[in-house]
PDB file of N, CA and C in Angstrom:
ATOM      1  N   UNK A   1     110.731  86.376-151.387  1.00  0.00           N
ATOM      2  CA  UNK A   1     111.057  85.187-150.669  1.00  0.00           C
ATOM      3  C   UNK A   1     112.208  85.414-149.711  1.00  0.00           C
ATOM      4  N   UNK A   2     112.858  86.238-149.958  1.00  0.00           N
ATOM      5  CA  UNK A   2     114.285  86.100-149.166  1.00  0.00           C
ATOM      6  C   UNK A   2     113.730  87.587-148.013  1.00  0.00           C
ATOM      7  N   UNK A   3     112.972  87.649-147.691  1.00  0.00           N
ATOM      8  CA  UNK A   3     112.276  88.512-146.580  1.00  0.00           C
ATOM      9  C   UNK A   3     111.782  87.562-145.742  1.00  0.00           C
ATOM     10  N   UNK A   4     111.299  86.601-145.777  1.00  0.00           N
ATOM     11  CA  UNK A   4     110.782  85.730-144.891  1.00  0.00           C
ATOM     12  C   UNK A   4     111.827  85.057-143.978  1.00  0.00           C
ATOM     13  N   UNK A   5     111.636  84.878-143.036  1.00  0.00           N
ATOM     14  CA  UNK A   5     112.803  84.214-142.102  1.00  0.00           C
ATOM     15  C   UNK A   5     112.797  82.679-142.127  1.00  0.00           C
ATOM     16  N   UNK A   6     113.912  81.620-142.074  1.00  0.00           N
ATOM     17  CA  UNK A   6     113.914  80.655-141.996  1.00  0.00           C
ATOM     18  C   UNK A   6     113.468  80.055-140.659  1.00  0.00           C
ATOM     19  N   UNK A   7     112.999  79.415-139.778  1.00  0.00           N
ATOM     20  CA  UNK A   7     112.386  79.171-138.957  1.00  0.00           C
ATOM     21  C   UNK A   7     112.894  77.645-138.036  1.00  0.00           C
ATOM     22  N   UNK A   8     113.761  76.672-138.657  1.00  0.00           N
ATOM     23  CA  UNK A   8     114.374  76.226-138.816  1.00  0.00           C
ATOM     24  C   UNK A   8     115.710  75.853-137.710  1.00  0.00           C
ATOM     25  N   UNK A   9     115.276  75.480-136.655  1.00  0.00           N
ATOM     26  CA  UNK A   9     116.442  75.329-135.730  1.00  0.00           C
ATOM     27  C   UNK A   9     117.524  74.288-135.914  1.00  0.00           C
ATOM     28  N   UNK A  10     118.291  74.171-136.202  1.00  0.00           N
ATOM     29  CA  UNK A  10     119.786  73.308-136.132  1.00  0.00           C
ATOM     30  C   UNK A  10     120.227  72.500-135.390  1.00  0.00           C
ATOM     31  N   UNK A  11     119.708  72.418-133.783  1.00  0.00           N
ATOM     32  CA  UNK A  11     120.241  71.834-132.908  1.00  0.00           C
ATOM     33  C   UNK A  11     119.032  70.422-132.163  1.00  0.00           C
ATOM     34  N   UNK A  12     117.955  71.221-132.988  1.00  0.00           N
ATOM     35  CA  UNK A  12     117.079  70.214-133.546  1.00  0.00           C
ATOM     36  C   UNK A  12     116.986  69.232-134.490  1.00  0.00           C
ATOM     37  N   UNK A  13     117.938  68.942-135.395  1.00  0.00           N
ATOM     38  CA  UNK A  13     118.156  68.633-136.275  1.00  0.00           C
ATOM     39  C   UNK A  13     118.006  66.850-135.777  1.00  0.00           C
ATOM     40  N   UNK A  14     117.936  65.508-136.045  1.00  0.00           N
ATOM     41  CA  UNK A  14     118.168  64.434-135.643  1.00  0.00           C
ATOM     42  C   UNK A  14     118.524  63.780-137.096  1.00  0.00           C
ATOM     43  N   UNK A  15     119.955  63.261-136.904  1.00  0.00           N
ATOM     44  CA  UNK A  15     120.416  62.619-137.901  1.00  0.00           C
ATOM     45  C   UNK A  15     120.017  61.220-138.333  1.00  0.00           C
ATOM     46  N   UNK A  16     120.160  61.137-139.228  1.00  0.00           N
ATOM     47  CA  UNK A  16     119.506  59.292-139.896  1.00  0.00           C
ATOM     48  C   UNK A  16     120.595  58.324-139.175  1.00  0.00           C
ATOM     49  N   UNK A  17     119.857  57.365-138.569  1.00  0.00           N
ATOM     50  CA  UNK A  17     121.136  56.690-138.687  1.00  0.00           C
ATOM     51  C   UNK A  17     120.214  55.152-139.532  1.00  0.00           C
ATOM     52  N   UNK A  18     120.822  54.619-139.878  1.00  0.00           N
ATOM     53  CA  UNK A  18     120.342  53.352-141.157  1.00  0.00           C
ATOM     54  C   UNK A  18     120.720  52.127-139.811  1.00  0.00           C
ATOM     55  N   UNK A  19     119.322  51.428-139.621  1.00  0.00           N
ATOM     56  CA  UNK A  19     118.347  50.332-138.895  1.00  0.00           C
ATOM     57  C   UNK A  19     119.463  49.086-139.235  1.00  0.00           C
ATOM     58  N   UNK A  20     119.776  48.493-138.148  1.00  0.00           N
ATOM     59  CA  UNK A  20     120.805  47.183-138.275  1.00  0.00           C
ATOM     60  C   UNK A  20     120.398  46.326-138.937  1.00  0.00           C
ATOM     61  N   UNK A  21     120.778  45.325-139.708  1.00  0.00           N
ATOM     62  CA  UNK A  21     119.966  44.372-140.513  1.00  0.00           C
ATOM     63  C   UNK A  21     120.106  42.931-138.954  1.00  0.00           C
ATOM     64  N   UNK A  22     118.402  42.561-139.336  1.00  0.00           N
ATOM     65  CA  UNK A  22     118.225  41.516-138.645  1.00  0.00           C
ATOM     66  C   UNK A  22     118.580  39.834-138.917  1.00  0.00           C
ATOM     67  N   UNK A  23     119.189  39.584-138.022  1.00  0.00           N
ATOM     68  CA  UNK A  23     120.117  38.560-138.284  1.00  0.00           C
ATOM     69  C   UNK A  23     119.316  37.098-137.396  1.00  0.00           C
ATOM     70  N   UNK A  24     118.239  37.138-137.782  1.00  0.00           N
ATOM     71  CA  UNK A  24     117.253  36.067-136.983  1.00  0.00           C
ATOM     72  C   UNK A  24     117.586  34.446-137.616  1.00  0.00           C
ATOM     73  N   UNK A  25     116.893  34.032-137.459  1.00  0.00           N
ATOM     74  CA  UNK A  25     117.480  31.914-137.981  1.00  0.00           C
ATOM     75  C   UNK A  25     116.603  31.973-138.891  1.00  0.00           C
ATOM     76  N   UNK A  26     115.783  32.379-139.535  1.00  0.00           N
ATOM     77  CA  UNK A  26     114.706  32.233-140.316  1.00  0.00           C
ATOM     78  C   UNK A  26     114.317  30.908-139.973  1.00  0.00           C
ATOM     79  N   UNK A  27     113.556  30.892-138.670  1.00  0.00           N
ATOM     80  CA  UNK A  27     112.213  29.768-138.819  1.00  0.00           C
ATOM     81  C   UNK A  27     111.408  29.628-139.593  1.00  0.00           C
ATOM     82  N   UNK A  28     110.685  30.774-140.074  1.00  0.00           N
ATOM     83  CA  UNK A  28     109.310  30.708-140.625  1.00  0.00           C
ATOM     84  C   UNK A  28     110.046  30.251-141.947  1.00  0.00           C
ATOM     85  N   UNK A  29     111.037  30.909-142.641  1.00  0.00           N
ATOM     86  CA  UNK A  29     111.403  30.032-144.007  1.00  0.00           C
ATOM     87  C   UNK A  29     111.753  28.494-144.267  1.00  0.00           C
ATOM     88  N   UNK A  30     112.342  27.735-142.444  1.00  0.00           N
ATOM     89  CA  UNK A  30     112.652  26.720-143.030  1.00  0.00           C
ATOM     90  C   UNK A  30     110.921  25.864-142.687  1.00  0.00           C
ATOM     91  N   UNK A  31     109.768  26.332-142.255  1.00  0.00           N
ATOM     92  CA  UNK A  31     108.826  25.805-141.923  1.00  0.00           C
ATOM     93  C   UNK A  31     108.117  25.922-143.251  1.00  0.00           C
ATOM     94  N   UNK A  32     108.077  27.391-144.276  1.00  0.00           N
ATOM     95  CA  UNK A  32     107.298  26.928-145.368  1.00  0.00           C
ATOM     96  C   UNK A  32     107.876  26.064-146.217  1.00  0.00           C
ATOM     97  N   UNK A  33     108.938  25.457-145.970  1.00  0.00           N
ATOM     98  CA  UNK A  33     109.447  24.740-146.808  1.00  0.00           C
ATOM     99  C   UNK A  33     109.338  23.007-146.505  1.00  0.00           C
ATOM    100  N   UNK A  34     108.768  23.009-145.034  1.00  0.00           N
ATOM    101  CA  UNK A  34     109.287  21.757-144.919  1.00  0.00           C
ATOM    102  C   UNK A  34     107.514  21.217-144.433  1.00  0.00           C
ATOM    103  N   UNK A  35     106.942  22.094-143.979  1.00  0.00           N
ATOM    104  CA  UNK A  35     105.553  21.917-143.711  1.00  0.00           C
ATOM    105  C   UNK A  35     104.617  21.091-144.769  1.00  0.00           C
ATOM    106  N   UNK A  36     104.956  22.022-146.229  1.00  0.00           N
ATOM    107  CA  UNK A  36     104.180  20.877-147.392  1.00  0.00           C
ATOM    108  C   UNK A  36     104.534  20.044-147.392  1.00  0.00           C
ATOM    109  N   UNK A  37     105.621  19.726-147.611  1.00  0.00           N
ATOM    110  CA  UNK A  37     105.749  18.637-147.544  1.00  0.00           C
ATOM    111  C   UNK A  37     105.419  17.097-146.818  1.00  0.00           C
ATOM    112  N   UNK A  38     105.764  18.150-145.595  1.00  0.00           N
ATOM    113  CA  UNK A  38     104.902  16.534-144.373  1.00  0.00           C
ATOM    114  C   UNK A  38     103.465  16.976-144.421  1.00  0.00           C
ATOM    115  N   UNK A  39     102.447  17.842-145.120  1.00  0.00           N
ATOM    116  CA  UNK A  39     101.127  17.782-145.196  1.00  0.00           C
ATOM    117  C   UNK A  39     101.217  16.534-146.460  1.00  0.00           C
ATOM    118  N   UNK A  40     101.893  16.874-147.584  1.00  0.00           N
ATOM    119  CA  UNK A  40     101.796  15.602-148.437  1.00  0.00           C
ATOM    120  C   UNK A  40     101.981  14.435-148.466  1.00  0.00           C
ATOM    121  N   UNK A  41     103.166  14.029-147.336  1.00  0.00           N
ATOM    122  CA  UNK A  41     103.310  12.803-147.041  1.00  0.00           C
ATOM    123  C   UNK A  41     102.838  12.371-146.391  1.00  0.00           C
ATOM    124  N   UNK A  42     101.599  12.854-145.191  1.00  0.00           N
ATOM    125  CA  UNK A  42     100.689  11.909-144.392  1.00  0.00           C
ATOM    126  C   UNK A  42      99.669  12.339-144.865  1.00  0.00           C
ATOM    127  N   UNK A  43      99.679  13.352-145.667  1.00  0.00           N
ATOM    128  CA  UNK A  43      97.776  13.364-145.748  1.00  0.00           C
ATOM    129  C   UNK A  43      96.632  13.979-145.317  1.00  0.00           C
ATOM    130  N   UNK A  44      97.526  14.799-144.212  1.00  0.00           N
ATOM    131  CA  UNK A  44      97.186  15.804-142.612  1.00  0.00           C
ATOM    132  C   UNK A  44      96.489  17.139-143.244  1.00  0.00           C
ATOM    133  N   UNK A  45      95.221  17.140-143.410  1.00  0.00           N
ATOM    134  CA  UNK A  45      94.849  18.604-143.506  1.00  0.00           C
ATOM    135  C   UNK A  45      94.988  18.950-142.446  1.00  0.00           C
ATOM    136  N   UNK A  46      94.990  19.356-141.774  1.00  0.00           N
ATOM    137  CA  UNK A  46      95.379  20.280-140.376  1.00  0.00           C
ATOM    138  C   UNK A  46      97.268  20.551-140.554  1.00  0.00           C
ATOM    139  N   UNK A  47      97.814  19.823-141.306  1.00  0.00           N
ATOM    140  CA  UNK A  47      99.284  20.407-141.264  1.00  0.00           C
ATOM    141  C   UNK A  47      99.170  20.925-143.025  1.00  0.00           C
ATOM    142  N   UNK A  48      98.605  20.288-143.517  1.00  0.00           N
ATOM    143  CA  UNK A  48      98.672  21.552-144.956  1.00  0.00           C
ATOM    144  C   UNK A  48      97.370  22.734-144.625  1.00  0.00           C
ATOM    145  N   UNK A  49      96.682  23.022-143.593  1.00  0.00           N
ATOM    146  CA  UNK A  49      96.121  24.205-143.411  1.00  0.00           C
ATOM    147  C   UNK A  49      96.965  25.348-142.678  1.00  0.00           C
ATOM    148  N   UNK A  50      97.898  24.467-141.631  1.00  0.00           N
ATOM    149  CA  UNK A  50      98.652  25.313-141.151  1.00  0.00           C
ATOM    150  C   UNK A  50     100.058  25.926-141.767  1.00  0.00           C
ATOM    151  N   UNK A  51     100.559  24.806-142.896  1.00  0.00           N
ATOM    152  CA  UNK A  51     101.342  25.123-143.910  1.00  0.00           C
ATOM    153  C   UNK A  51     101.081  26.635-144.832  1.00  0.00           C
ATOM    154  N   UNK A  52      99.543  26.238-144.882  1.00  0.00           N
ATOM    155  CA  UNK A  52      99.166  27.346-145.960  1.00  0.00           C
ATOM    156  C   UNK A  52      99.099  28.698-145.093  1.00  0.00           C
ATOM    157  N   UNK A  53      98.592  28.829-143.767  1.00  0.00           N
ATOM    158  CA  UNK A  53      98.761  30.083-143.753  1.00  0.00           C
ATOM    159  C   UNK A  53     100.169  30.534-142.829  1.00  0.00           C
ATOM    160  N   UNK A  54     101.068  29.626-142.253  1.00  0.00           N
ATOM    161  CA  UNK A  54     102.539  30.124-142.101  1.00  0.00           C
ATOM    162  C   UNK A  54     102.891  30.659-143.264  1.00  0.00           C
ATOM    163  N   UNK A  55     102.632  30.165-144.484  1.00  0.00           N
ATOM    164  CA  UNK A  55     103.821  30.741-145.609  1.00  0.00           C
ATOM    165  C   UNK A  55     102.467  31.719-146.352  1.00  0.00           C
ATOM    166  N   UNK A  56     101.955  32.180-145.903  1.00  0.00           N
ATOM    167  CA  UNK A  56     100.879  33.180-146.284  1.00  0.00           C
ATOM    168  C   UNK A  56     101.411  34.393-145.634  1.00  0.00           C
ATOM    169  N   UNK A  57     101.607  34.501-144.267  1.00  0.00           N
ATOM    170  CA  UNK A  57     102.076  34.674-143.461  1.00  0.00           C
ATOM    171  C   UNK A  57     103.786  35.832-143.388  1.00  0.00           C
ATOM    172  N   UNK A  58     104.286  34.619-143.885  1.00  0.00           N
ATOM    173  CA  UNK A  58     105.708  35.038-144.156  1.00  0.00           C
ATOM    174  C   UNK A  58     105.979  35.978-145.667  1.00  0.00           C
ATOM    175  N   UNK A  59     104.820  35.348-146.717  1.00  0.00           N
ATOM    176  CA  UNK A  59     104.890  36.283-147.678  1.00  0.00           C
ATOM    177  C   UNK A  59     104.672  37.684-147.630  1.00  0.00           C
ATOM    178  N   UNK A  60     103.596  38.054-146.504  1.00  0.00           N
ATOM    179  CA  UNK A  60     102.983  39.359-146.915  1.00  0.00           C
ATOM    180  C   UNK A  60     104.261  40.090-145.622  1.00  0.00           C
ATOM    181  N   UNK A  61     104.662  39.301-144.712  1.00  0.00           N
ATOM    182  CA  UNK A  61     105.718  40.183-143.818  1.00  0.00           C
ATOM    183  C   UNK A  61     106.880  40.082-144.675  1.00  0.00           C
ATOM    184  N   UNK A  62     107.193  39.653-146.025  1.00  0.00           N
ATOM    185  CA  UNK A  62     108.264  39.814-145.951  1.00  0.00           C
ATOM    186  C   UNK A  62     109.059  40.713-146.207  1.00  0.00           C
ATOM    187  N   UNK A  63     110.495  41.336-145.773  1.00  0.00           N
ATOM    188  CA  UNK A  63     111.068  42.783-146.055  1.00  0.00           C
ATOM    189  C   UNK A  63     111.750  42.689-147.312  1.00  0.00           C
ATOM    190  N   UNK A  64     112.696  43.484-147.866  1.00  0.00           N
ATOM    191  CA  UNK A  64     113.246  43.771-149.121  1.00  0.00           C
ATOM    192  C   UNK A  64     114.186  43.076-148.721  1.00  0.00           C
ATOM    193  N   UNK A  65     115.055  43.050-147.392  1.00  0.00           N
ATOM    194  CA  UNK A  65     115.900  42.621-147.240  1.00  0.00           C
ATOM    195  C   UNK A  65     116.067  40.532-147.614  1.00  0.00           C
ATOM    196  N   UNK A  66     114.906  40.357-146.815  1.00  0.00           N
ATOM    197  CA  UNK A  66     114.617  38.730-146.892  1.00  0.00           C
ATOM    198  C   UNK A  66     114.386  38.422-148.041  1.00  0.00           C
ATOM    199  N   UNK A  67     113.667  39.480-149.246  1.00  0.00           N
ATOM    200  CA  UNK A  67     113.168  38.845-150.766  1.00  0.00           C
ATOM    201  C   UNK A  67     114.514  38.973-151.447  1.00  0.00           C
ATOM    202  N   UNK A  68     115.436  39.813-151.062  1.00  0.00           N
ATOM    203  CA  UNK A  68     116.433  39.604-151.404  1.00  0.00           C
ATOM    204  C   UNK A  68     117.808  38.380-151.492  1.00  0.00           C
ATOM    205  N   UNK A  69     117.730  38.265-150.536  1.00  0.00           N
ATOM    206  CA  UNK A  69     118.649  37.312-149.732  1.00  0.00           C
ATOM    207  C   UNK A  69     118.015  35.851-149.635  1.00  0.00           C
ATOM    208  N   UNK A  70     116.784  35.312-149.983  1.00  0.00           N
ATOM    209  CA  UNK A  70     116.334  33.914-150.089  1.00  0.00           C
ATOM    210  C   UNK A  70     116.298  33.463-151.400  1.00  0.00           C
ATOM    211  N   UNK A  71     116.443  32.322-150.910  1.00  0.00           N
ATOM    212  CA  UNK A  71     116.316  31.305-152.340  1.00  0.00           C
ATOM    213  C   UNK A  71     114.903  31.203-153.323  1.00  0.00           C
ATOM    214  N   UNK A  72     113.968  31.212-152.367  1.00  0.00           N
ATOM    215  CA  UNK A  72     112.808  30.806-152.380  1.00  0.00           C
ATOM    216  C   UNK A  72     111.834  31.855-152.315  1.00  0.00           C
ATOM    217  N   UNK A  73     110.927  32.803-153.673  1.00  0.00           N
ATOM    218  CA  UNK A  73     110.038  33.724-153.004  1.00  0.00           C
ATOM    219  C   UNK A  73     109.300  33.247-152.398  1.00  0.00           C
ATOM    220  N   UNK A  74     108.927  34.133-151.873  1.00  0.00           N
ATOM    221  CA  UNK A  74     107.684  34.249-150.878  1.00  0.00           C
ATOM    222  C   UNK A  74     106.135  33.864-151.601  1.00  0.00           C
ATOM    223  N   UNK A  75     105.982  33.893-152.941  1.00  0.00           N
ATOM    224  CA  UNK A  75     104.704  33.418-153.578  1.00  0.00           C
ATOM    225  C   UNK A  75     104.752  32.158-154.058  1.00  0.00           C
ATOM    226  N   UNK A  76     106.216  31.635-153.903  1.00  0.00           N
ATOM    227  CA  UNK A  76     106.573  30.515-154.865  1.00  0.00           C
ATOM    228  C   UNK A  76     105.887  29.073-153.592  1.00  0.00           C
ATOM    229  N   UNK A  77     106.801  29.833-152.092  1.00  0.00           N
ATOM    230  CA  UNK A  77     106.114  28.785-150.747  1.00  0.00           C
ATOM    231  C   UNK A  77     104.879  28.882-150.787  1.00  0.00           C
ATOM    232  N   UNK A  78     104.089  29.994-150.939  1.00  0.00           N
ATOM    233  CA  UNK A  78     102.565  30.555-150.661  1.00  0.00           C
ATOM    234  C   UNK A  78     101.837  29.669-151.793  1.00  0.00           C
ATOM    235  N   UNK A  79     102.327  28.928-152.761  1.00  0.00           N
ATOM    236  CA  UNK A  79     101.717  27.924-153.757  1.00  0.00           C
ATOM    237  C   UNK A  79     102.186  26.729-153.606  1.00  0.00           C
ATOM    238  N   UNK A  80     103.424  26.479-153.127  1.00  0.00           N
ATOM    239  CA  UNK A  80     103.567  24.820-152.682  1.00  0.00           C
ATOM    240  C   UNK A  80     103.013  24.797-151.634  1.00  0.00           C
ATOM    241  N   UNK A  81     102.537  25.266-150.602  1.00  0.00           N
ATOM    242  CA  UNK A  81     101.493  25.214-149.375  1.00  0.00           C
ATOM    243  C   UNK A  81     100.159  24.667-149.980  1.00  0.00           C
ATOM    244  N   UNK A  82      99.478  25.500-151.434  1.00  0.00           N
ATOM    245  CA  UNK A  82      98.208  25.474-151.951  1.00  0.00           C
ATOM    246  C   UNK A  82      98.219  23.877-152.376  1.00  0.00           C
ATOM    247  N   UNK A  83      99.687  23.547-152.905  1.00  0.00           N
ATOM    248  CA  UNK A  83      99.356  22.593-153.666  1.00  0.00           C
ATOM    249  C   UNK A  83      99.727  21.440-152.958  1.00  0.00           C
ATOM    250  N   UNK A  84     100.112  21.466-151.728  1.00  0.00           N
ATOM    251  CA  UNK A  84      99.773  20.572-150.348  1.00  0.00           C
ATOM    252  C   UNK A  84      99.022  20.571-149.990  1.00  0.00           C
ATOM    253  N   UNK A  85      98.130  21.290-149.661  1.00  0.00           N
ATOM    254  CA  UNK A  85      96.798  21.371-149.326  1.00  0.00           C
ATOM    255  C   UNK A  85      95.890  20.687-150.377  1.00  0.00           C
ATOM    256  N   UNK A  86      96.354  20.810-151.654  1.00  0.00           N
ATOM    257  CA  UNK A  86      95.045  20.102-152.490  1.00  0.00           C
ATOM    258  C   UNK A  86      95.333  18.786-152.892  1.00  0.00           C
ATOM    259  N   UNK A  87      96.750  18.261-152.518  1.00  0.00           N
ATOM    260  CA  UNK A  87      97.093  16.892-152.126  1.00  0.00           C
ATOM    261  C   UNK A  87      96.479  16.210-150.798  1.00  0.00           C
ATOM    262  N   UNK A  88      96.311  17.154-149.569  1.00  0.00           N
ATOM    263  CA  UNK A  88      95.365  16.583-148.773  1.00  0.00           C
ATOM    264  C   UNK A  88      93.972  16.348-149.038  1.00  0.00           C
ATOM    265  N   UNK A  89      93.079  17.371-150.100  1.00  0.00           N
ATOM    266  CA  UNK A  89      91.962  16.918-150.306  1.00  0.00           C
ATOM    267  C   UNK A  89      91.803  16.087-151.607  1.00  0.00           C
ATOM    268  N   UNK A  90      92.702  15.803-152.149  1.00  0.00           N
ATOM    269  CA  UNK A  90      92.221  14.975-153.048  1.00  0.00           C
ATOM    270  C   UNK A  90      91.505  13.796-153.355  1.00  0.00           C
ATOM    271  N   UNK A  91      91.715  12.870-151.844  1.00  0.00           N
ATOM    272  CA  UNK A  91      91.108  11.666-152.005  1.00  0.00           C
ATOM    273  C   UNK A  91      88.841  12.009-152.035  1.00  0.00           C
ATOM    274  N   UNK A  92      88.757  13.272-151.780  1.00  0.00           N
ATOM    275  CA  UNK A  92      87.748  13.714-151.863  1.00  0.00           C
ATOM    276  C   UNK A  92      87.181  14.238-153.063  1.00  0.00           C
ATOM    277  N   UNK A  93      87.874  13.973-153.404  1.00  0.00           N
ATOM    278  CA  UNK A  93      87.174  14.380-155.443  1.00  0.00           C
ATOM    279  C   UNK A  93      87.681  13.173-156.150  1.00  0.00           C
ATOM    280  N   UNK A  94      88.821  12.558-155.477  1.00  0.00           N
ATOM    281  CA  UNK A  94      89.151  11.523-156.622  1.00  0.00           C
ATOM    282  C   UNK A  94      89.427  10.433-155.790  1.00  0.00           C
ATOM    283  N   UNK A  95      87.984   9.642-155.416  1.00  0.00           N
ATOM    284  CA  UNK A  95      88.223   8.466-154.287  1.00  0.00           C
ATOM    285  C   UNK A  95      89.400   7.345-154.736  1.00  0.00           C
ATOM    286  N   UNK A  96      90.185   6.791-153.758  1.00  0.00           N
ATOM    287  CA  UNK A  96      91.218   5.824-154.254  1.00  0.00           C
ATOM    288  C   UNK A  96      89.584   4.363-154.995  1.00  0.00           C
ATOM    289  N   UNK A  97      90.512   3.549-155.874  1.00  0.00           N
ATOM    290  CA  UNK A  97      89.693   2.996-156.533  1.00  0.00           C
ATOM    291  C   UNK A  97      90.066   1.378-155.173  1.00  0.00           C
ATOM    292  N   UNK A  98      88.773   0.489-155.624  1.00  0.00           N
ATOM    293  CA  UNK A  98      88.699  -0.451-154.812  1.00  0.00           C
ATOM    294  C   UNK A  98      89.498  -1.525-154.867  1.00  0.00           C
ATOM    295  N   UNK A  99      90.544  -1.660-155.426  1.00  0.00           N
ATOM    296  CA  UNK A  99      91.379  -2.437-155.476  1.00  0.00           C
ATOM    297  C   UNK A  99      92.809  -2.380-154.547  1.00  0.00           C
ATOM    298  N   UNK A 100      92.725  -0.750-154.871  1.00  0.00           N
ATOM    299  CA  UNK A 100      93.922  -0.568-154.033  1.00  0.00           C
ATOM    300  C   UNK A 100      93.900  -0.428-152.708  1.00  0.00           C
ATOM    301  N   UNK A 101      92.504  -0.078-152.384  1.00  0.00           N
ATOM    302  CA  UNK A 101      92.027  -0.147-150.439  1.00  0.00           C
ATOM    303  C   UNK A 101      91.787  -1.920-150.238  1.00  0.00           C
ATOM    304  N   UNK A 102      92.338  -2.893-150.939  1.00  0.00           N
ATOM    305  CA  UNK A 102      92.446  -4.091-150.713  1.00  0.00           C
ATOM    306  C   UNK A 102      93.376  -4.616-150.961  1.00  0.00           C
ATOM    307  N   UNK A 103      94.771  -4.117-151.069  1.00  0.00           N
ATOM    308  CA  UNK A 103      96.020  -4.296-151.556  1.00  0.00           C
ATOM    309  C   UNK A 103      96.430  -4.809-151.962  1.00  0.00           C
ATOM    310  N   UNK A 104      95.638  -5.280-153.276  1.00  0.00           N
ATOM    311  CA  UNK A 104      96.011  -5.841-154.062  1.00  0.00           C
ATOM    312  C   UNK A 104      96.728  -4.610-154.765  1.00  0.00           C
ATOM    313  N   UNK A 105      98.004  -5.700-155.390  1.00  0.00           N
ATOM    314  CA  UNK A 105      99.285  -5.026-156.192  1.00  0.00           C
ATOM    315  C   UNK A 105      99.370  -4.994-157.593  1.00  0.00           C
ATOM    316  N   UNK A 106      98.566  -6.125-158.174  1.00  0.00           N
ATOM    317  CA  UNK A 106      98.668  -6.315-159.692  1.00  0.00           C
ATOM    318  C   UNK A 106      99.856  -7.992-159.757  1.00  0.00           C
ATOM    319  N   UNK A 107     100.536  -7.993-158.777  1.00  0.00           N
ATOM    320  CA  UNK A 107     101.241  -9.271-158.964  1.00  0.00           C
ATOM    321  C   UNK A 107     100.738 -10.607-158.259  1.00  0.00           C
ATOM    322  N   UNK A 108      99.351 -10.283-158.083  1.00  0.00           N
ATOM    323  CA  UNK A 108      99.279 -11.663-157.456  1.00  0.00           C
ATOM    324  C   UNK A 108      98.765 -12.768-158.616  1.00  0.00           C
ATOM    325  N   UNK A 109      98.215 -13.908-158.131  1.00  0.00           N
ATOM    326  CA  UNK A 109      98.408 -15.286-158.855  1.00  0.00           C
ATOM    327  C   UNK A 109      96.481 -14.633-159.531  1.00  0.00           C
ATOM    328  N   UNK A 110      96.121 -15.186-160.745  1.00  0.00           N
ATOM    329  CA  UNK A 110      94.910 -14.872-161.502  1.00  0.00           C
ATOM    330  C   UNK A 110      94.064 -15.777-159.824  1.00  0.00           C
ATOM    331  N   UNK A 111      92.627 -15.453-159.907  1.00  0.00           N
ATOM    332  CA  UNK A 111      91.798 -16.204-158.717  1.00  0.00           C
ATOM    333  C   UNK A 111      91.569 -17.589-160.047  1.00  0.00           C
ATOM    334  N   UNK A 112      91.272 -18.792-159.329  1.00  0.00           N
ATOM    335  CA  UNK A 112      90.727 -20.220-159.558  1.00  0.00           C
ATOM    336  C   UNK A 112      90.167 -20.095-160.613  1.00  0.00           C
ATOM    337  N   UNK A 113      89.728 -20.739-161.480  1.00  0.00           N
ATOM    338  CA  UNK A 113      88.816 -20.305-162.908  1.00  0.00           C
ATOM    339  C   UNK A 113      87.348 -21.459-162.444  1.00  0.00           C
ATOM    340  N   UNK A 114      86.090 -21.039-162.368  1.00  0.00           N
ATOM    341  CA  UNK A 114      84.916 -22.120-161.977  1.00  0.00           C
ATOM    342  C   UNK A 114      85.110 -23.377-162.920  1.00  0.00           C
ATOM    343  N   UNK A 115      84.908 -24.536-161.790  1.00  0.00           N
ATOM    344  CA  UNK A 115      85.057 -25.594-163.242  1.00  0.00           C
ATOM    345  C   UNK A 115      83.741 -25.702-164.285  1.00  0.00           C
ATOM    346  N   UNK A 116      83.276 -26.257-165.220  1.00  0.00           N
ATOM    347  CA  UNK A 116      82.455 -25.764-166.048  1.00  0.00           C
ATOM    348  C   UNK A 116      82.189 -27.143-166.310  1.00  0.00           C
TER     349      UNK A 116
END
């Protein structure tokens, strides 16, 4: 082994230098967070579809650095998205009942009784 020549130039050499950490506003985190939510409060499939795949999105980009440093994983948004989304379809498996699409509250006066 020590007959063989090293081959190996030196001035070639390029040193590491360690990648700046990115110091962005995190949009996409405050959007999976705030997106289900307004899909749940109006009802909007089209904003819990787009909920679901922003924070789909943000999970699979996310770096070591961001899973580090957030509050919130990245699978934890990627399921409150799901479960906004299945708050938008719900009235489709579980129709509201007919009382309440007539707003009635439960406090109103009994109806007239027939006289007999």
């Amino acid at each position: 082994m020590a007959s063989r020549k090293d081959m190996r130039r030196t001035e070639l050499v390029i040193p590491y230098v360690e990648p700046k950490e990115d110091k962005s506003t995190e949009l996409g985190s405050t959007l999976t967070s705030s997106l289900p939510m307004a899909a749940m409060f109006t009802r909007n499939k089209a904003i819990g579809w787009v909920a679901t795949v922003i924070s789909l999105l943000n999970w699979i980009s996310e770096s070591p650095s961001q899973r580090n440093a957030s509050a919130t994983p990245g699978y934890l948004s990627f399921g409150m998205s799901i479960l906004a989304l299945g708050v938008t379809y719900m009235p489709l498996f579980m129709p509201p009942q007919a009382n309440a699409r007539m707003g009635a509250t439960g406090t109103e006066a009994a109806p007239p009784m027939p006289p007999s």
